[in-house]
PDB file of N, CA and C in Angstrom:
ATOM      1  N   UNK A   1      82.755-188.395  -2.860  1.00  0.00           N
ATOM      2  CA  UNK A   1      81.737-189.434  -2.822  1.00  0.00           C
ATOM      3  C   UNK A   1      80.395-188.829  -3.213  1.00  0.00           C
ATOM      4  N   UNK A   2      79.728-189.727  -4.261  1.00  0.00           N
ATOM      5  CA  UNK A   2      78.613-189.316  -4.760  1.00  0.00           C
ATOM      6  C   UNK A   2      77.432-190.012  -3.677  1.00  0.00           C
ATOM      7  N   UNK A   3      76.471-189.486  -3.245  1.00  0.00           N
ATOM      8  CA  UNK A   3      75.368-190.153  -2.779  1.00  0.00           C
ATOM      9  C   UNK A   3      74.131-189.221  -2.914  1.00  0.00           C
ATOM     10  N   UNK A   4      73.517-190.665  -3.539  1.00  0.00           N
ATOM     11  CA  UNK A   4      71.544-189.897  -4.024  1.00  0.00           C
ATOM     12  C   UNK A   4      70.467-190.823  -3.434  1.00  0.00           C
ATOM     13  N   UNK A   5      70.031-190.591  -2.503  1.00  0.00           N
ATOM     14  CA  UNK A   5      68.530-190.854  -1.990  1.00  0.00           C
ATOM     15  C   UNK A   5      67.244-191.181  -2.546  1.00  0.00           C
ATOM     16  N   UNK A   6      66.696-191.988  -3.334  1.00  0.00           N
ATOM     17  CA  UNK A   6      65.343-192.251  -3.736  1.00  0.00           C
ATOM     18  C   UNK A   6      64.732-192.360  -2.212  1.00  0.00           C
ATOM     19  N   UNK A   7      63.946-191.375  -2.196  1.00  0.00           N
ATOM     20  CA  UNK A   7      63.581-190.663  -1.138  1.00  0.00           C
ATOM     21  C   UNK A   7      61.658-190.419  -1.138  1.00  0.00           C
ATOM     22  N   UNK A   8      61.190-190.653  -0.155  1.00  0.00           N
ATOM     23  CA  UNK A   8      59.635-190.088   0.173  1.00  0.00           C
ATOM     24  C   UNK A   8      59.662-189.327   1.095  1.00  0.00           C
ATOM     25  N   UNK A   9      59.129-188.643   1.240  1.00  0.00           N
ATOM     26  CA  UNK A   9      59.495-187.424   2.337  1.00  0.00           C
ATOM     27  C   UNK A   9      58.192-188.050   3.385  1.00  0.00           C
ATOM     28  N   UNK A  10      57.064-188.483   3.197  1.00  0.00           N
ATOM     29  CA  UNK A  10      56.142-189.070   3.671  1.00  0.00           C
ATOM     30  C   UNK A  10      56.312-190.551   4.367  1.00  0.00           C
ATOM     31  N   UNK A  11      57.714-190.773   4.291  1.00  0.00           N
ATOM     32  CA  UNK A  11      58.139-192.505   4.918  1.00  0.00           C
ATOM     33  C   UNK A  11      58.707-191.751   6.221  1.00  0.00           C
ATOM     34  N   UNK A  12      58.426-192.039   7.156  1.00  0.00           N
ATOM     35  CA  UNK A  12      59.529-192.530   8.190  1.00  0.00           C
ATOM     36  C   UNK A  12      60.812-192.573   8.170  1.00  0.00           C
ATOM     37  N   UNK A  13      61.544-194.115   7.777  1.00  0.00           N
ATOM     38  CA  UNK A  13      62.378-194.848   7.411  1.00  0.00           C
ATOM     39  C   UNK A  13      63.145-194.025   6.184  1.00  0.00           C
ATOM     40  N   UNK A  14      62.456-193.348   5.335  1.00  0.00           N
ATOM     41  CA  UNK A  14      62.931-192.515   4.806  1.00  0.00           C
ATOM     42  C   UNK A  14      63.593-190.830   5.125  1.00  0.00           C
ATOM     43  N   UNK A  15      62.895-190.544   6.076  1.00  0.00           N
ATOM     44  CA  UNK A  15      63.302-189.239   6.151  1.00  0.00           C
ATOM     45  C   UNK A  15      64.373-189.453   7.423  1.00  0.00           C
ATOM     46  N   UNK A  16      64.589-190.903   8.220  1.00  0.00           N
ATOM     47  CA  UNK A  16      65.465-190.754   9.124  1.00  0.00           C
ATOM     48  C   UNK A  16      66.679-191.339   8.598  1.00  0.00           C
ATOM     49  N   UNK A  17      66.388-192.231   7.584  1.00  0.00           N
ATOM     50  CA  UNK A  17      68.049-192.650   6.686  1.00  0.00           C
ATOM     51  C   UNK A  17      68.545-191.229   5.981  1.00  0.00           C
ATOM     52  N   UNK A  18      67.579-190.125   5.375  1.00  0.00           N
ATOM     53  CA  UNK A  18      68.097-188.989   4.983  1.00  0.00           C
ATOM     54  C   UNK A  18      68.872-188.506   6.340  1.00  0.00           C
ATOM     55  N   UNK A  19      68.125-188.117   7.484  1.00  0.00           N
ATOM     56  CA  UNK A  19      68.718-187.228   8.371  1.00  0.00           C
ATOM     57  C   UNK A  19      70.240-188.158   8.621  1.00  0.00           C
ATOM     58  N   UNK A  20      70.193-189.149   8.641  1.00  0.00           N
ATOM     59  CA  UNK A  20      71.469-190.376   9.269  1.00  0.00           C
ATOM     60  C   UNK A  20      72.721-189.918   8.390  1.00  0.00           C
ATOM     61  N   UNK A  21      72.255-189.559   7.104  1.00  0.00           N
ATOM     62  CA  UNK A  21      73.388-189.069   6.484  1.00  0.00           C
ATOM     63  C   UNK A  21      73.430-188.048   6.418  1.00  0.00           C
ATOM     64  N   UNK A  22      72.968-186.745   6.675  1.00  0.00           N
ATOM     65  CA  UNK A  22      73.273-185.635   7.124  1.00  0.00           C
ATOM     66  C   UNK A  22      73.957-185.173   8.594  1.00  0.00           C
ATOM     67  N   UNK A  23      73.246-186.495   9.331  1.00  0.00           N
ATOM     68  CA  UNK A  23      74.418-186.257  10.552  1.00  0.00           C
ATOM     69  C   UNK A  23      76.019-186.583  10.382  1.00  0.00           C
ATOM     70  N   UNK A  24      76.442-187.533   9.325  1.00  0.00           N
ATOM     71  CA  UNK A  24      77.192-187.520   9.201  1.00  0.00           C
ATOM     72  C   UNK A  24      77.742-186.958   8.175  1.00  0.00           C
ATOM     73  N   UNK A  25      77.950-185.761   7.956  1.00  0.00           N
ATOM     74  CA  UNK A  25      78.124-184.754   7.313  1.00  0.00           C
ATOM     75  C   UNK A  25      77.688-184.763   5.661  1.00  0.00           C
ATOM     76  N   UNK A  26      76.882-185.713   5.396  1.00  0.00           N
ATOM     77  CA  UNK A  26      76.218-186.305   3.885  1.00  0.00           C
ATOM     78  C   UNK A  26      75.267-185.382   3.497  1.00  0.00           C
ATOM     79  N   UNK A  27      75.436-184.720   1.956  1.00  0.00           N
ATOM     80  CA  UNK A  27      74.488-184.113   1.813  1.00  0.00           C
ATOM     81  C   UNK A  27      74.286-184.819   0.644  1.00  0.00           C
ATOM     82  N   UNK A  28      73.104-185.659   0.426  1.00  0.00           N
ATOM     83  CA  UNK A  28      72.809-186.380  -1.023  1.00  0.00           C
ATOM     84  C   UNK A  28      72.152-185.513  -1.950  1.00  0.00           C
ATOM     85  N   UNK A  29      71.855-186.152  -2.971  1.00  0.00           N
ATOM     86  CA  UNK A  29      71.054-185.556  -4.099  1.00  0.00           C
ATOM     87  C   UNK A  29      70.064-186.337  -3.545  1.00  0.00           C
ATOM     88  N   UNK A  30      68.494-185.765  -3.765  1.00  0.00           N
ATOM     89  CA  UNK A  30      67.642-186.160  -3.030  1.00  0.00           C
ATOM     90  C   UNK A  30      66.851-186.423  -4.720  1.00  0.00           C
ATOM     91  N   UNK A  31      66.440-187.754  -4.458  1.00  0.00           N
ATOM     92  CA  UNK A  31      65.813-188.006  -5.537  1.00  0.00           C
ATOM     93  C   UNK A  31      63.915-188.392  -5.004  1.00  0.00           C
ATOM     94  N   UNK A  32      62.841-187.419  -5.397  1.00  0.00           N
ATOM     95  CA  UNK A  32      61.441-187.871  -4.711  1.00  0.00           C
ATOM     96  C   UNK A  32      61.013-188.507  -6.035  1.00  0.00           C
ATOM     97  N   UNK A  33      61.356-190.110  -5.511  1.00  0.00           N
ATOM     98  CA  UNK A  33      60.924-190.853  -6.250  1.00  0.00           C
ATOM     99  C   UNK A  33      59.831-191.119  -7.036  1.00  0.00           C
ATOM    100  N   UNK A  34      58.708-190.910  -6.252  1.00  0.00           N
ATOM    101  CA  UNK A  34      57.114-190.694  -6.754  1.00  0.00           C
ATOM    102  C   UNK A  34      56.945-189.474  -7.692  1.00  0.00           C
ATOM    103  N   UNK A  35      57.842-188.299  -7.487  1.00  0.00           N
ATOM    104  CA  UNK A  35      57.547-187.023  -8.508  1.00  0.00           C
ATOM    105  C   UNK A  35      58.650-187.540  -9.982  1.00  0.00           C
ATOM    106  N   UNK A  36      59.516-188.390  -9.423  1.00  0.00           N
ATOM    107  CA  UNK A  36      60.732-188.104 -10.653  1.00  0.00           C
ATOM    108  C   UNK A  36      61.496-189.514 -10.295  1.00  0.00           C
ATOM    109  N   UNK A  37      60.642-190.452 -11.003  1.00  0.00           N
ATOM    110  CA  UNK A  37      61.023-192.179 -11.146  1.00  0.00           C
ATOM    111  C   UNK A  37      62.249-192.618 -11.680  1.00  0.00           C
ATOM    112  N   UNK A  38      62.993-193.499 -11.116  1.00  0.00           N
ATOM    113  CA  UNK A  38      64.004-193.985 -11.981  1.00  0.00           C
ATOM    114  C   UNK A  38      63.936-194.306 -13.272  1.00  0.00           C
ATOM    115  N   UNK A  39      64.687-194.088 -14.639  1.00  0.00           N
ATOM    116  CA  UNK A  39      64.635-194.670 -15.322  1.00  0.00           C
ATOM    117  C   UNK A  39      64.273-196.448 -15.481  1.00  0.00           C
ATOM    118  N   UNK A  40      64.162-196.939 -16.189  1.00  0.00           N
ATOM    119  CA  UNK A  40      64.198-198.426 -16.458  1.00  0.00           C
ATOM    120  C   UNK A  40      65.378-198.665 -16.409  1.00  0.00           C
ATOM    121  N   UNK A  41      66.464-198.306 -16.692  1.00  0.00           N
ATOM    122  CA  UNK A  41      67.924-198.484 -17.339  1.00  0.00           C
ATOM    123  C   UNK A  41      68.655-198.031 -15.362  1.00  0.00           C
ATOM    124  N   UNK A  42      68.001-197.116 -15.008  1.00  0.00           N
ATOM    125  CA  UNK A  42      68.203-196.743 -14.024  1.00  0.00           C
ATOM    126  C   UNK A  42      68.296-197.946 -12.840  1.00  0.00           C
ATOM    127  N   UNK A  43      66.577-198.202 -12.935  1.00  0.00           N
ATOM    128  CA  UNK A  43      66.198-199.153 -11.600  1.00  0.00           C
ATOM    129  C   UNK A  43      66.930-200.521 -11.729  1.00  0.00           C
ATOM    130  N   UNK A  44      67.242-200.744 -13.296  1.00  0.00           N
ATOM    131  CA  UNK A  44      68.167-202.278 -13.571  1.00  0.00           C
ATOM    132  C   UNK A  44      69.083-202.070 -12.810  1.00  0.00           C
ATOM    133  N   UNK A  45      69.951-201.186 -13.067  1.00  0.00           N
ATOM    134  CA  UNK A  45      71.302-200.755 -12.471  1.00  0.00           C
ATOM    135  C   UNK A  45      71.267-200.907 -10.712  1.00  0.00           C
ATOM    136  N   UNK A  46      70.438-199.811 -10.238  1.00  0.00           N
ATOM    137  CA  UNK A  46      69.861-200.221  -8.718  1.00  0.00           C
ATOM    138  C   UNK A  46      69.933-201.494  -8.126  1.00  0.00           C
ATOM    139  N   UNK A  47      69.085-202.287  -9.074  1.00  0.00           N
ATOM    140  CA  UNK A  47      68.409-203.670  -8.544  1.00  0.00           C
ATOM    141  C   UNK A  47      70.142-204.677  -8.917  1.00  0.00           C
ATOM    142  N   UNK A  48      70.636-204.326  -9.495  1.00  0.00           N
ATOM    143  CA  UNK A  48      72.050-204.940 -10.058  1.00  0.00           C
ATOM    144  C   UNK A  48      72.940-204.623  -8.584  1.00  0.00           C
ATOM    145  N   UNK A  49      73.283-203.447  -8.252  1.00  0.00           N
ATOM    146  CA  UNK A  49      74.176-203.255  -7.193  1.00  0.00           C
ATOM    147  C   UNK A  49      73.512-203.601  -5.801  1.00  0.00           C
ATOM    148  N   UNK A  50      71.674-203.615  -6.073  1.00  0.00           N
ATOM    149  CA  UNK A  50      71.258-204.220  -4.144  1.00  0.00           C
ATOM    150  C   UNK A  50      71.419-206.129  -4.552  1.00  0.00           C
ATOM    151  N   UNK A  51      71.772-206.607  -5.525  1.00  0.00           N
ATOM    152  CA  UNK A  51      71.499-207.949  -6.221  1.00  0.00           C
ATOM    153  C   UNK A  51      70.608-208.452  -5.674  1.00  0.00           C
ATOM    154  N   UNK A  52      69.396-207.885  -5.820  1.00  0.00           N
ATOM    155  CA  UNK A  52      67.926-208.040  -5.869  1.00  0.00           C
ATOM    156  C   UNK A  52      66.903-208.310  -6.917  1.00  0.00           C
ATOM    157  N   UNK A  53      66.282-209.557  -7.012  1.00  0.00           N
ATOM    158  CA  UNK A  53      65.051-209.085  -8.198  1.00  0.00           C
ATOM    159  C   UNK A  53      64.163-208.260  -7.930  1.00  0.00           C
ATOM    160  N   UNK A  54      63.564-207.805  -9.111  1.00  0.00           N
ATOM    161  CA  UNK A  54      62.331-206.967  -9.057  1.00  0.00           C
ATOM    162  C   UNK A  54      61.664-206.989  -8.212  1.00  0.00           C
ATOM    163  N   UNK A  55      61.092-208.219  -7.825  1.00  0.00           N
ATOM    164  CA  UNK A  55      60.106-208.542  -6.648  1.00  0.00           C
ATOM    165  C   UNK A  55      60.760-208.074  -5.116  1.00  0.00           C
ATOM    166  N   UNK A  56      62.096-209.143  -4.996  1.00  0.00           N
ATOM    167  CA  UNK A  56      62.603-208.538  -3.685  1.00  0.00           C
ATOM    168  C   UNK A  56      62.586-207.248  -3.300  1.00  0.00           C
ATOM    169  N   UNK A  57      62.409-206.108  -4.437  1.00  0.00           N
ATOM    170  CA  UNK A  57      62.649-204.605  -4.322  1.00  0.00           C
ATOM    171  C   UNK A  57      61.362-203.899  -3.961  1.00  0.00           C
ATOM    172  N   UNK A  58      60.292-204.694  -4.364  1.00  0.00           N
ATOM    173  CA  UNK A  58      58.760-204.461  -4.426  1.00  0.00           C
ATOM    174  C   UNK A  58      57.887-204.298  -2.749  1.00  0.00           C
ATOM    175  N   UNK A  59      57.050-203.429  -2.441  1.00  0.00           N
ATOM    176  CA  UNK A  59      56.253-202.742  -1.663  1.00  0.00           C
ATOM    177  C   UNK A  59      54.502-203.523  -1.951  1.00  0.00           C
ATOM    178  N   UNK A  60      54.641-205.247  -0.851  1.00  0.00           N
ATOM    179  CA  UNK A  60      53.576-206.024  -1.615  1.00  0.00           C
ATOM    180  C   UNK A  60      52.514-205.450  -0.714  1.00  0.00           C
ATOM    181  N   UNK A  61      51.982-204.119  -0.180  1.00  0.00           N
ATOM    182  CA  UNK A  61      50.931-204.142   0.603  1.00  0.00           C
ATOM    183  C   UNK A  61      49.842-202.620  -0.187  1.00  0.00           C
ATOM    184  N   UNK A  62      51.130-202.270  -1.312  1.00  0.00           N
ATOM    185  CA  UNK A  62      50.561-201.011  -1.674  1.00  0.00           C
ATOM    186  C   UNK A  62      49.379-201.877  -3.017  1.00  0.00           C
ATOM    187  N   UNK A  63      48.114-200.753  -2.770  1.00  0.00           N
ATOM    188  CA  UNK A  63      47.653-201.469  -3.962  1.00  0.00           C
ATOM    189  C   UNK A  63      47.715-201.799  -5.524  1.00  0.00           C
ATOM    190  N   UNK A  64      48.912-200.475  -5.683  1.00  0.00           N
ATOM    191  CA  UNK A  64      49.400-200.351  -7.238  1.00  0.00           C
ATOM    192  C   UNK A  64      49.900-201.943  -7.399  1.00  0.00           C
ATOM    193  N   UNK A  65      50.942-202.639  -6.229  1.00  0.00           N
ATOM    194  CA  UNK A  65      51.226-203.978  -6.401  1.00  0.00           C
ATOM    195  C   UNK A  65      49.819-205.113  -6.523  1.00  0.00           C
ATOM    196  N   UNK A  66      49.056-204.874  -5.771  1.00  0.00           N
ATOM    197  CA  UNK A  66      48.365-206.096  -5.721  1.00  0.00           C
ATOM    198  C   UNK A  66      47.329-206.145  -7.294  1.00  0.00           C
ATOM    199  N   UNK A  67      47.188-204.495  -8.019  1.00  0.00           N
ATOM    200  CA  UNK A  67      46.830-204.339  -8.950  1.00  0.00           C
ATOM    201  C   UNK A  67      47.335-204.637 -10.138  1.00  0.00           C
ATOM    202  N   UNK A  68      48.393-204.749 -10.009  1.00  0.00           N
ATOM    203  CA  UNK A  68      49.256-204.283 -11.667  1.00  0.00           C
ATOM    204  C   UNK A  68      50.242-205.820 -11.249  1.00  0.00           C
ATOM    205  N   UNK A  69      50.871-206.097  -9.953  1.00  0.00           N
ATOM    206  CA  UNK A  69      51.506-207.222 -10.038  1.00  0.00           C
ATOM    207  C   UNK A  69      51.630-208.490  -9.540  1.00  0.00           C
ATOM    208  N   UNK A  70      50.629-208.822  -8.533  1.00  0.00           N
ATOM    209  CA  UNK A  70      50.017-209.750  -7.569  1.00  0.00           C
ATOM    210  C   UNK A  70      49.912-210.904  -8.482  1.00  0.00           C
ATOM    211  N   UNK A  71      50.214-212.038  -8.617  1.00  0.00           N
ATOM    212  CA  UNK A  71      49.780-213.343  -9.272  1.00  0.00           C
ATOM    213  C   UNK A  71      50.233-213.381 -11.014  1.00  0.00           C
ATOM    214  N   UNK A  72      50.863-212.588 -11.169  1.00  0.00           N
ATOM    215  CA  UNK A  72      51.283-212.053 -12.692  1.00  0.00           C
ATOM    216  C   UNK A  72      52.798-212.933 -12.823  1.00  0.00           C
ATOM    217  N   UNK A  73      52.742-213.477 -13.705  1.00  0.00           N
ATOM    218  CA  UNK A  73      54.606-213.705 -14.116  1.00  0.00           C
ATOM    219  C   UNK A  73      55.790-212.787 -14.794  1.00  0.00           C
ATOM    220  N   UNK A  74      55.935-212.030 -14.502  1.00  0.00           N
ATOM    221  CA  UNK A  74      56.413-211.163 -15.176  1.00  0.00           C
ATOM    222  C   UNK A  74      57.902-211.189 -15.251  1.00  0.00           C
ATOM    223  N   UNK A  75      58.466-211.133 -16.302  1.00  0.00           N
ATOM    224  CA  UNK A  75      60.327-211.357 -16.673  1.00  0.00           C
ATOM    225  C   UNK A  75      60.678-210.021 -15.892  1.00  0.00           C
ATOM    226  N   UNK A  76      62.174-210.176 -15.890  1.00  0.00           N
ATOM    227  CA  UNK A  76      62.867-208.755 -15.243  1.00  0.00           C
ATOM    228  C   UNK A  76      62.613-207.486 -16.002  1.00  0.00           C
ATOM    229  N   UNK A  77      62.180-207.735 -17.210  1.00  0.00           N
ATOM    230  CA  UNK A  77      61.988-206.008 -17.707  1.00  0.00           C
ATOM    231  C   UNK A  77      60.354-205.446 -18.033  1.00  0.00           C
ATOM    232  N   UNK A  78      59.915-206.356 -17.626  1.00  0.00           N
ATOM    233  CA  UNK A  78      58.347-206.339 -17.442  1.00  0.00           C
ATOM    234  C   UNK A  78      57.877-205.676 -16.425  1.00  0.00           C
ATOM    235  N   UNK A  79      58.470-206.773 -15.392  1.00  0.00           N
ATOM    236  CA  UNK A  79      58.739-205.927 -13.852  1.00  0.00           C
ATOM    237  C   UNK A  79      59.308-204.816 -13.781  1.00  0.00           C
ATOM    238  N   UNK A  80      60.639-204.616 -14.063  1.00  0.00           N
ATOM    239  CA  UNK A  80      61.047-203.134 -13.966  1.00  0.00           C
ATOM    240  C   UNK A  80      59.980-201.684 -15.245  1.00  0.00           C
ATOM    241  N   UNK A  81      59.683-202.225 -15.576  1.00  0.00           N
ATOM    242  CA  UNK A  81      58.860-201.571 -16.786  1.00  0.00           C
ATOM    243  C   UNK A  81      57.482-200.978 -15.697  1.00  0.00           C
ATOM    244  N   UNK A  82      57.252-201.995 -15.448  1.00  0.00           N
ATOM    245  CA  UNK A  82      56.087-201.271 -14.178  1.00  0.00           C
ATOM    246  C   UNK A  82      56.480-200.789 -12.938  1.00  0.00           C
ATOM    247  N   UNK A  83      56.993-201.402 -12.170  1.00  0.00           N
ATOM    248  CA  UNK A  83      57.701-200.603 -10.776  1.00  0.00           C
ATOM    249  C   UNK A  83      58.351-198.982 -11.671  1.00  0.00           C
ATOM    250  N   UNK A  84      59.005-198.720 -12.837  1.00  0.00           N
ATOM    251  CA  UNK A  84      58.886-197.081 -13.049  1.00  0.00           C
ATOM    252  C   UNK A  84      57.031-196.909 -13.271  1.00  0.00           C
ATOM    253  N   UNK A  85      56.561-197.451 -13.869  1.00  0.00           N
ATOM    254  CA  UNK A  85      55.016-196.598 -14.442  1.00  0.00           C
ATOM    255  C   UNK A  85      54.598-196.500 -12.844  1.00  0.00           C
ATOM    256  N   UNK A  86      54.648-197.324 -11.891  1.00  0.00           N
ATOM    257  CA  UNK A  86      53.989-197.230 -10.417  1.00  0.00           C
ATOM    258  C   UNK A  86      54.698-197.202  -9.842  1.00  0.00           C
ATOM    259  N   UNK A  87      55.287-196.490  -9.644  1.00  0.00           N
ATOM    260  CA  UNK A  87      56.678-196.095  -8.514  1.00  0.00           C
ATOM    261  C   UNK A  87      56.559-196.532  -7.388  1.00  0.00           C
ATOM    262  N   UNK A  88      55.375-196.580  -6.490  1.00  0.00           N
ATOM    263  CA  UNK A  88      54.932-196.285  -5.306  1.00  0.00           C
ATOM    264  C   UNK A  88      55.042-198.437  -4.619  1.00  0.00           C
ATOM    265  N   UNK A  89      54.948-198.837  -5.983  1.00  0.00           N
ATOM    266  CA  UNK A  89      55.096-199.901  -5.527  1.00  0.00           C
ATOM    267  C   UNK A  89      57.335-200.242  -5.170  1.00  0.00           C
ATOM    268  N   UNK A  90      57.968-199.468  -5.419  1.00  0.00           N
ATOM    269  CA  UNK A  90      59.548-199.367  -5.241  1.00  0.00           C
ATOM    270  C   UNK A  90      59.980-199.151  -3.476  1.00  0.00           C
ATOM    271  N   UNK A  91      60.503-199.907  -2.669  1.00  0.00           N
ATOM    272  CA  UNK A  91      60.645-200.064  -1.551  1.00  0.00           C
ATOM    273  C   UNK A  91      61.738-198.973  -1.166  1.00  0.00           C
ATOM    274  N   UNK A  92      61.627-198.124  -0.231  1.00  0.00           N
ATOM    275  CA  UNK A  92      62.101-197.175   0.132  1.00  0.00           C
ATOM    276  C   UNK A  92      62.786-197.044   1.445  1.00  0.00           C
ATOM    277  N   UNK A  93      63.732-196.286   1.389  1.00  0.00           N
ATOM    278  CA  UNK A  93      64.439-195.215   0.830  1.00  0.00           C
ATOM    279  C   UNK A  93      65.866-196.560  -0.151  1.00  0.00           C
ATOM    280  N   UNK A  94      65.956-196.336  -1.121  1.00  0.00           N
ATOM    281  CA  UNK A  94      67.322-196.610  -1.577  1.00  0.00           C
ATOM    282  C   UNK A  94      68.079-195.884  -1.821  1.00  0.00           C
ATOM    283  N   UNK A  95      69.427-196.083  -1.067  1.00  0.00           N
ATOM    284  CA  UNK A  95      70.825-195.463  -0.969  1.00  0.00           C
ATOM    285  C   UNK A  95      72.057-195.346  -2.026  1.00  0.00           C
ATOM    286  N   UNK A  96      71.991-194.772  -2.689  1.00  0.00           N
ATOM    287  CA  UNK A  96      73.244-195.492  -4.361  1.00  0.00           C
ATOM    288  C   UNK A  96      74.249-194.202  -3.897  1.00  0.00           C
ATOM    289  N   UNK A  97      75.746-194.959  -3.775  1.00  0.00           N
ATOM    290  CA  UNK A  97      76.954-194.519  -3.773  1.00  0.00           C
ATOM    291  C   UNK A  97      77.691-194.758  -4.805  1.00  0.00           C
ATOM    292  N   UNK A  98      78.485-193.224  -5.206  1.00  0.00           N
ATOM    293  CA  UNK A  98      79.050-193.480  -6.374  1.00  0.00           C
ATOM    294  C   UNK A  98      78.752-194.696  -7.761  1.00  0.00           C
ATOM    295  N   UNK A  99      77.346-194.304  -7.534  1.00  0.00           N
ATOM    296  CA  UNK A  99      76.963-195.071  -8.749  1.00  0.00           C
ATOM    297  C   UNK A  99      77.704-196.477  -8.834  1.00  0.00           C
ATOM    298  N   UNK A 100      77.759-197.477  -7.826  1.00  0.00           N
ATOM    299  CA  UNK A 100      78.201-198.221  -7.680  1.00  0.00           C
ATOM    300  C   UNK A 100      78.113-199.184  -6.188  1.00  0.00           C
ATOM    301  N   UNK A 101      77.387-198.947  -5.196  1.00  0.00           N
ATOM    302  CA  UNK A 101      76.778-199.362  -4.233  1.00  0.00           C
ATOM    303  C   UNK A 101      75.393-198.790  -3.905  1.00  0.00           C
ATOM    304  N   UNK A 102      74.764-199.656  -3.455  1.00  0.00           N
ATOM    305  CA  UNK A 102      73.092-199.279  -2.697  1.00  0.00           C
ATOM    306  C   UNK A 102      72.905-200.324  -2.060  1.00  0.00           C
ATOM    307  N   UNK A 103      72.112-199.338  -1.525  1.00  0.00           N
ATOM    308  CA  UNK A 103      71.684-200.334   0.115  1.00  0.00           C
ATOM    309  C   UNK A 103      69.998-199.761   0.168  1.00  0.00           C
ATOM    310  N   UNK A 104      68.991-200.421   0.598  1.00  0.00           N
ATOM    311  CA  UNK A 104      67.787-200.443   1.541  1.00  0.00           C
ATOM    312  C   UNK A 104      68.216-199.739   2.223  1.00  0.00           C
ATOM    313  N   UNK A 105      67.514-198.330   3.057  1.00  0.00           N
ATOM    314  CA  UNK A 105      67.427-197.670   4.728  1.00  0.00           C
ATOM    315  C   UNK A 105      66.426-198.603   5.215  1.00  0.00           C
ATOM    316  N   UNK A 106      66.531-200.068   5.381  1.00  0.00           N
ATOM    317  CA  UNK A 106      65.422-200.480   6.025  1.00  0.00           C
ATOM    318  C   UNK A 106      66.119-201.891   6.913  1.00  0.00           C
ATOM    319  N   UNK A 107      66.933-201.416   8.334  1.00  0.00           N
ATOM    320  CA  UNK A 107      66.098-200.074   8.799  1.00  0.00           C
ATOM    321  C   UNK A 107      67.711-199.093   8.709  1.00  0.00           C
ATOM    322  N   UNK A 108      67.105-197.942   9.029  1.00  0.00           N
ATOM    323  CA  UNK A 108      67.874-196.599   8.257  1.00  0.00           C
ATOM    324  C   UNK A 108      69.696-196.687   8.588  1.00  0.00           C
ATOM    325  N   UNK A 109      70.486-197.784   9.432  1.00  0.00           N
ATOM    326  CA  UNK A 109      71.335-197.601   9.570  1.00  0.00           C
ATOM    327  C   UNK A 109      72.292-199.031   8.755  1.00  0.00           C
ATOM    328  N   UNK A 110      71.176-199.278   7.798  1.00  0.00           N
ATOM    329  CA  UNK A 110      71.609-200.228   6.434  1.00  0.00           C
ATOM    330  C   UNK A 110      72.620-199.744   6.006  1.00  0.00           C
ATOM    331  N   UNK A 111      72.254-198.683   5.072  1.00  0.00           N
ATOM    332  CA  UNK A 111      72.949-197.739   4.779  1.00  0.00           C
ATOM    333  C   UNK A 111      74.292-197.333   4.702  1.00  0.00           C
ATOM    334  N   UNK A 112      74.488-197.544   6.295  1.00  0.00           N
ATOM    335  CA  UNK A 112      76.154-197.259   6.428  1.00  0.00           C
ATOM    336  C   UNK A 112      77.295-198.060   6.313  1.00  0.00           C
ATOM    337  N   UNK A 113      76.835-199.441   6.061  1.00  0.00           N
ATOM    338  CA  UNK A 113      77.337-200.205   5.434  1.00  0.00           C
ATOM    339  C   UNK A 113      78.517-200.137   3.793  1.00  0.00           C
ATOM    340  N   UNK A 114      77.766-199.189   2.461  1.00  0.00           N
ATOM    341  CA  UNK A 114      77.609-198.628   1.904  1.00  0.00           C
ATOM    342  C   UNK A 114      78.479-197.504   1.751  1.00  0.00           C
ATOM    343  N   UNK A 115      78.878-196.102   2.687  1.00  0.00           N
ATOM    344  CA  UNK A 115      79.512-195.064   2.968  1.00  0.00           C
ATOM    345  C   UNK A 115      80.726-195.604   2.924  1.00  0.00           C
TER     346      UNK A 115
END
C-alpha cells in the first residue's frame, strides 16, 4: 500500500493525521505541500478521488483565498490553476492511497476510512 501525505508540518490536524498513521505502522511519503505543490494534473486527480470541487477543497479564511478567489467565477481549471500557484489556500492534510483513494485528516481519524 502506497500512502502520501500533503502535509504542513505547521497544522495541527496535520501533524496528528501524520502521527495516526505512523501509529499504525504507516510510513507515508510526506509531501510539504507549500514547498512542493501538486501538480494541476495532480490536484484534478485528488479533487476526483475526494469528489470534491475546487472550492469544497479550498481554505476560505487564508488571505491568498479572499485575494486571488473570493467573489471570482472561476471554471474547474482556473480554480485548480490557482490553488497550485497559492497552495496555502489547499485544505489540509490530504490523504491519497494507492493513487486511488483520499480522504481530508479533518478531523485526523478521516483518514482511516481510506487504509
Amino acid at each position: 500500500m502506497k500512502v502520501t501525505i500533503y502535509h504542513n508540518p505547521r497544522c495541527s490536524k496535520s501533524r496528528q493525521t501524520l502521527a495516526l498513521l505512523r501509529e499504525r505502522g504507516i510510513e507515508p511519503e510526506v509531501v510539504e505541500y507549500l514547498k512542493t505543490p501538486p501538480s494541476e494534473a495532480e490536484l484534478a486527480r485528488i479533487l476526483d478521488m475526494l469528489g470534491k470541487s475546487p472550492e469544497e477543497l479550498m481554505r476560505r479564511n487564508e488571505a491568498e483565498y479572499k485575494e486571488h478567489f473570493k467573489g471570482r467565477d472561476l471554471n474547474r481549471e482556473e480554480a485548480i490553476r490557482l490553488m497550485v500557484r497559492y497552495p496555502k489556500v489547499i485544505e489540509r492534510p490530504v490523504v491519497v492511497v494507492d493513487d486511488a483513494r483520499a480522504a481530508v485528516g479533518r478531523p485526523p481519524e478521516a483518514v482511516l476510512e481510506i487504509l
